[in-house]
C-alpha atoms as a PDB file:
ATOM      1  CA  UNK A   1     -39.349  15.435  14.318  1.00  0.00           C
ATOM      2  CA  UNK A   2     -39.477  19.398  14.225  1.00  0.00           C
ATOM      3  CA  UNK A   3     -41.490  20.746  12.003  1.00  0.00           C
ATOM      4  CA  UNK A   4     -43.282  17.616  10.940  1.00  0.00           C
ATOM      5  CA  UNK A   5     -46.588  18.457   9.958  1.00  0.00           C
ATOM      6  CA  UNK A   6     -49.579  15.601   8.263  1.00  0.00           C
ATOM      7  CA  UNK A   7     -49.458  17.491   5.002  1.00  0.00           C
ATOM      8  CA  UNK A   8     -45.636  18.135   4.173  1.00  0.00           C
ATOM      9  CA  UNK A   9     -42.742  16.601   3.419  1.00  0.00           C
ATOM     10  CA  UNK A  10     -41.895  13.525   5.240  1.00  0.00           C
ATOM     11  CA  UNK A  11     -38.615  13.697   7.053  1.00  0.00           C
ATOM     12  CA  UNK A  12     -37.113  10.083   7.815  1.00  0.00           C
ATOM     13  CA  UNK A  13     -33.511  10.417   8.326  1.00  0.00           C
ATOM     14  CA  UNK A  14     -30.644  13.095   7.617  1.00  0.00           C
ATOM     15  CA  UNK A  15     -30.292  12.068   4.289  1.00  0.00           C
ATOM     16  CA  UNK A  16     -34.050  10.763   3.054  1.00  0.00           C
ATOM     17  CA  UNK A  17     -37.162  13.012   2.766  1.00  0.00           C
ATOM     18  CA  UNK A  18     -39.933  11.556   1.462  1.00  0.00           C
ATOM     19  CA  UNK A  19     -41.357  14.279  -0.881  1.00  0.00           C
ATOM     20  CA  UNK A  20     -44.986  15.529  -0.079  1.00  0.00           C
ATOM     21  CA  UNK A  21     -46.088  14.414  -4.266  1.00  0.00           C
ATOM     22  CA  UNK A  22     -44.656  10.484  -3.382  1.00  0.00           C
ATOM     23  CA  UNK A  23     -47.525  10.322  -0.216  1.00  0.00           C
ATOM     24  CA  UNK A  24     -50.715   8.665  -1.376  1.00  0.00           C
ATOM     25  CA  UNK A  25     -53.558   8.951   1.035  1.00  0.00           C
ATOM     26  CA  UNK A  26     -56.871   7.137   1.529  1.00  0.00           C
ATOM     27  CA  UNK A  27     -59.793   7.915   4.056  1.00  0.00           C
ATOM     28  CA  UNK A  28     -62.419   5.266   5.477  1.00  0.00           C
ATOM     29  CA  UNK A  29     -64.506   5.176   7.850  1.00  0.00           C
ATOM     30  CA  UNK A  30     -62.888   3.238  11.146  1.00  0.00           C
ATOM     31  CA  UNK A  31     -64.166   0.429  12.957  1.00  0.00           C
ATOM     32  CA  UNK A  32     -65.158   0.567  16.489  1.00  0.00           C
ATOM     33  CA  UNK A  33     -66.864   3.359  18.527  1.00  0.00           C
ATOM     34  CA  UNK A  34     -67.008   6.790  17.717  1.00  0.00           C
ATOM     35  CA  UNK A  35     -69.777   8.750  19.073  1.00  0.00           C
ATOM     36  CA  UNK A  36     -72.349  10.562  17.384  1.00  0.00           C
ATOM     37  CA  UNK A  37     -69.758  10.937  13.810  1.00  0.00           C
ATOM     38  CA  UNK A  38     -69.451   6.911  13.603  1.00  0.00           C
ATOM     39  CA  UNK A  39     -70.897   6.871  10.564  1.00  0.00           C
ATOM     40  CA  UNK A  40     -69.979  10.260   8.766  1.00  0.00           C
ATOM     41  CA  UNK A  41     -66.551  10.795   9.809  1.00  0.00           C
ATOM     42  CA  UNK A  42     -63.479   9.025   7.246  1.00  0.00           C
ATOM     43  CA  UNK A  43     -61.185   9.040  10.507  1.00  0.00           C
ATOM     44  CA  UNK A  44     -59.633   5.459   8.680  1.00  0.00           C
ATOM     45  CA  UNK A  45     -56.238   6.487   7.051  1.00  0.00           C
ATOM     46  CA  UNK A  46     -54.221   4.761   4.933  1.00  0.00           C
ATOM     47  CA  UNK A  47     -50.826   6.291   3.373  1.00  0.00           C
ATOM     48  CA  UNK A  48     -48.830   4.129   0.481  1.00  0.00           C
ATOM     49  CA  UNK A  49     -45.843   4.976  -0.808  1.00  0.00           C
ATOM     50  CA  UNK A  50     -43.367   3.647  -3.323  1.00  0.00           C
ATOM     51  CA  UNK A  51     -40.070   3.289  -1.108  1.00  0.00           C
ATOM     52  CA  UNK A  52     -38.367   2.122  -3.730  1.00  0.00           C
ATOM     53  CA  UNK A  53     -38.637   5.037  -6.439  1.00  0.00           C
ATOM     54  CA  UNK A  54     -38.144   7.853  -3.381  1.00  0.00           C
ATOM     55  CA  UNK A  55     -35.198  10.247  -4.802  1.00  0.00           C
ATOM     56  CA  UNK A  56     -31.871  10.100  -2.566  1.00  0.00           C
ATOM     57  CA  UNK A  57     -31.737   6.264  -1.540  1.00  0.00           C
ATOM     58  CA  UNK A  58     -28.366   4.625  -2.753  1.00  0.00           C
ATOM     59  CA  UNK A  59     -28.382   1.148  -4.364  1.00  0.00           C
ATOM     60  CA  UNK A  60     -27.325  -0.370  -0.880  1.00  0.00           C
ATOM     61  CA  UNK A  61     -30.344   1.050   0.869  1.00  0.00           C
ATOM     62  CA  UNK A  62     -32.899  -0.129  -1.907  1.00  0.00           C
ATOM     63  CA  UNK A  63     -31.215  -3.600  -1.306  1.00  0.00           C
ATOM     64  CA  UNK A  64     -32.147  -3.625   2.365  1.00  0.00           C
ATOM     65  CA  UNK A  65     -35.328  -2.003   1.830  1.00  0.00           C
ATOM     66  CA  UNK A  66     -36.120  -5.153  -1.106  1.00  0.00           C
ATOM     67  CA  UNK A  67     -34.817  -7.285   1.715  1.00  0.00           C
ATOM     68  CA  UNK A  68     -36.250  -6.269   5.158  1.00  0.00           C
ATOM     69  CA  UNK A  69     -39.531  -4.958   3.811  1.00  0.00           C
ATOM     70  CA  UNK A  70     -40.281  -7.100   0.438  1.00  0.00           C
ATOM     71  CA  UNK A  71     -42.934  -9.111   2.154  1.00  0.00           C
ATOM     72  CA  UNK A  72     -45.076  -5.708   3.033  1.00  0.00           C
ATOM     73  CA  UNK A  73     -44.533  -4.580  -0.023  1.00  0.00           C
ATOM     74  CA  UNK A  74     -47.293  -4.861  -2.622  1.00  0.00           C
ATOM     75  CA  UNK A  75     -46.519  -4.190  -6.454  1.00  0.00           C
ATOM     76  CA  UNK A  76     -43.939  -2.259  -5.047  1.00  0.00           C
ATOM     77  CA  UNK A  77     -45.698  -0.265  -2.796  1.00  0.00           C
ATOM     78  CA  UNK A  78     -45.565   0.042   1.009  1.00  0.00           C
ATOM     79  CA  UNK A  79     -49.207   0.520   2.736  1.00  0.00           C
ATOM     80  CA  UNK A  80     -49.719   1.708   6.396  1.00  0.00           C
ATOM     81  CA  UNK A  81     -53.314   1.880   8.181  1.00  0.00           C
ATOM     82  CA  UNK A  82     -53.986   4.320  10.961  1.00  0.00           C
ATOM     83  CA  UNK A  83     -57.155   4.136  12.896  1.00  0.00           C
ATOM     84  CA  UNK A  84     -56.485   4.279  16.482  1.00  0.00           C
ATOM     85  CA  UNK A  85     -57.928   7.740  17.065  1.00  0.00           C
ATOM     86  CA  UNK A  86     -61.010   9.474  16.487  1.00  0.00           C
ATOM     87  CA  UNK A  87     -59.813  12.326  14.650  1.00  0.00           C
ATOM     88  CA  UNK A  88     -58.478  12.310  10.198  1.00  0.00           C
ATOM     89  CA  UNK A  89     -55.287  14.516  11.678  1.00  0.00           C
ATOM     90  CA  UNK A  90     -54.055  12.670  14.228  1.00  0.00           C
ATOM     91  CA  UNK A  91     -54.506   9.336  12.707  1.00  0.00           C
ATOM     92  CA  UNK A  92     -52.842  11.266   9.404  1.00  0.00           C
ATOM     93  CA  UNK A  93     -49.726  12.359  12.413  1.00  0.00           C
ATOM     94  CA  UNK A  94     -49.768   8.188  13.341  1.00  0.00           C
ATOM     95  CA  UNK A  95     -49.523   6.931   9.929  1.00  0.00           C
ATOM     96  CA  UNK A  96     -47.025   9.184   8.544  1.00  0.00           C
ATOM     97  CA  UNK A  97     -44.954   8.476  11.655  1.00  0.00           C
ATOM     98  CA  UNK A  98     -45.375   4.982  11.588  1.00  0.00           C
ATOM     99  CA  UNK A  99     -44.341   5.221   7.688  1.00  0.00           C
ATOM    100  CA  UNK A 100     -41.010   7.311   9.043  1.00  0.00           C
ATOM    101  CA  UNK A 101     -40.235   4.671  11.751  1.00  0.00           C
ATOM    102  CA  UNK A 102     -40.462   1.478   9.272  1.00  0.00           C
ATOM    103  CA  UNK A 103     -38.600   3.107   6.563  1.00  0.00           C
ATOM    104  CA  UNK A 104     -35.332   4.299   9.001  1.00  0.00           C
ATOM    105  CA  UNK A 105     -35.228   0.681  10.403  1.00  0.00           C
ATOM    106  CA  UNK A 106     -35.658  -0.646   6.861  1.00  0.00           C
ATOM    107  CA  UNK A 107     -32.479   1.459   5.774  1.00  0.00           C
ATOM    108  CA  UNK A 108     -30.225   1.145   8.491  1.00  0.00           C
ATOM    109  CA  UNK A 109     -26.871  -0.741   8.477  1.00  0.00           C
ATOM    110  CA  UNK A 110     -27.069  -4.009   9.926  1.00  0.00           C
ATOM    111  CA  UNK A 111     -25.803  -3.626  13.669  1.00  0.00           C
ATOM    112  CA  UNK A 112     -22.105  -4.757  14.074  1.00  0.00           C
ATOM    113  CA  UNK A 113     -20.851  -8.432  14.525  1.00  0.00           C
ATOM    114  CA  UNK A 114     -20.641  -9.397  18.015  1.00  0.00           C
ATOM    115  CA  UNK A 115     -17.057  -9.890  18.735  1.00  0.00           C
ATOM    116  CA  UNK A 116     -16.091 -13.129  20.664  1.00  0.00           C
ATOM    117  CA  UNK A 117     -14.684 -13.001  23.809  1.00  0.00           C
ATOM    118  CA  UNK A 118     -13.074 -15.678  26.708  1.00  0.00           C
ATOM    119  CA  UNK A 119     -13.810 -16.020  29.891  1.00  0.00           C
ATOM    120  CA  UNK A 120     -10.953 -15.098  32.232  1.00  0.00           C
ATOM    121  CA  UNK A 121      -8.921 -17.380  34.482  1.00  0.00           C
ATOM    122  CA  UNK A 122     -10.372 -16.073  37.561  1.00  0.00           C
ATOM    123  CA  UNK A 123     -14.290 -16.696  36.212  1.00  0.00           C
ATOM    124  CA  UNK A 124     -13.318 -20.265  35.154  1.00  0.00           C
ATOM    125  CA  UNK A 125     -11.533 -20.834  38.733  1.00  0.00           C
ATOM    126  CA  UNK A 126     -14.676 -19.432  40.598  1.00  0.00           C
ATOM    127  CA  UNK A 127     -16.947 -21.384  38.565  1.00  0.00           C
ATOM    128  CA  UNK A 128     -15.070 -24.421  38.967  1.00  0.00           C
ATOM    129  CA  UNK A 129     -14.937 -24.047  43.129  1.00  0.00           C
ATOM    130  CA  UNK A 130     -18.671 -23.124  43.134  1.00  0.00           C
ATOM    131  CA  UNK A 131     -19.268 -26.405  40.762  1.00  0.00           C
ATOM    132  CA  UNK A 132     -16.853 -28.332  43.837  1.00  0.00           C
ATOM    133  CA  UNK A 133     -18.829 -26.485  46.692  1.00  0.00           C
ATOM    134  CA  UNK A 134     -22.273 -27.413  45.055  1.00  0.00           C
ATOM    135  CA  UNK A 135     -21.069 -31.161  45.030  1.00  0.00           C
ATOM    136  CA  UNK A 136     -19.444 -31.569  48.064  1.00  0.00           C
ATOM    137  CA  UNK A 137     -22.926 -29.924  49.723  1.00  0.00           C
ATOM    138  CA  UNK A 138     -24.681 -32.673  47.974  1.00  0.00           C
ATOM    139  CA  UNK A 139     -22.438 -35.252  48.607  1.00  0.00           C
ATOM    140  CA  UNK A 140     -22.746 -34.349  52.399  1.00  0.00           C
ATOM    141  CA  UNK A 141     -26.788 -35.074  51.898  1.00  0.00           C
ATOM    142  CA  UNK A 142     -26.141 -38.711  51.484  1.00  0.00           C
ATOM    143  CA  UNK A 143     -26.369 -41.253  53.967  1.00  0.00           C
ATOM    144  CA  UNK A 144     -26.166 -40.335  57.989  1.00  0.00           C
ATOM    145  CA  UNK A 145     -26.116 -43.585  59.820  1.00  0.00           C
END
């Protein structure tokens, strides 16, 4: 999003921000290699957040957010790792977009109902000769004398 920086406020939708104060961040060092700063550099980032005490959500969207993300959540609190690059910032950028990502799916409306349709006369007739083509093809495989 515009603007979106790895210190500030945390823009997820139109409505929701995730203020700056609710972000809690923790640095480790990252597995894998790294080059001469392997074993100096906390590039490992991990951002929690308590989605269900952020200002702005209505009772509806704290219901899906219980629902969709209750098994992630620990004591109330959502946790997401970063370590898939070598530098603090940009695994800092991944987390907190990763964070923005779960949390807009998490509130979201459920997707509309699927409304039934029937097929029309002319599919049924076309399917019905192609089922009388295919049989009378097979039935012409049968015995030649």
């Amino acid at each position: 999003m515009a603007g979106d920086d790895a210190f500030g406020d945390l823009p997820v939708s139109d409505r929701l921000v995730v203020p700056a104060g609710a972000l809690s961040w923790r640095f480790s060092r990252s597995s894998g290699p790294g080059g001469q700063g392997v074993n100096t550099a906390d590039s490992r980032v991990e951002l929690a957040v308590s989605p269900l005490q952020l200002p702005g959500l209505t009772e509806t969207q704290r219901r899906r957010l219980v629902e969709r993300l209750g098994d992630r959540l620990v004591d109330g609190v959502l946790t997401i790792a970063a370590s898939e690059h070598r530098q603090q910032l940009r695994n800092r950028e991944a987390a907190r977009a990763r964070l923005a990502a779960l949390l807009r799916g998490a509130i979201a409306p459920p997707p509309a109902a699927r409304r039934k349709t029937k097929p029309t006369r002319g599919s049924k007739e076309r399917r019905i000769t192609a089922k009388k083509q295919r049989g009378e093809t097979k039935r012409l495989r049968g015995r030649w004398d």
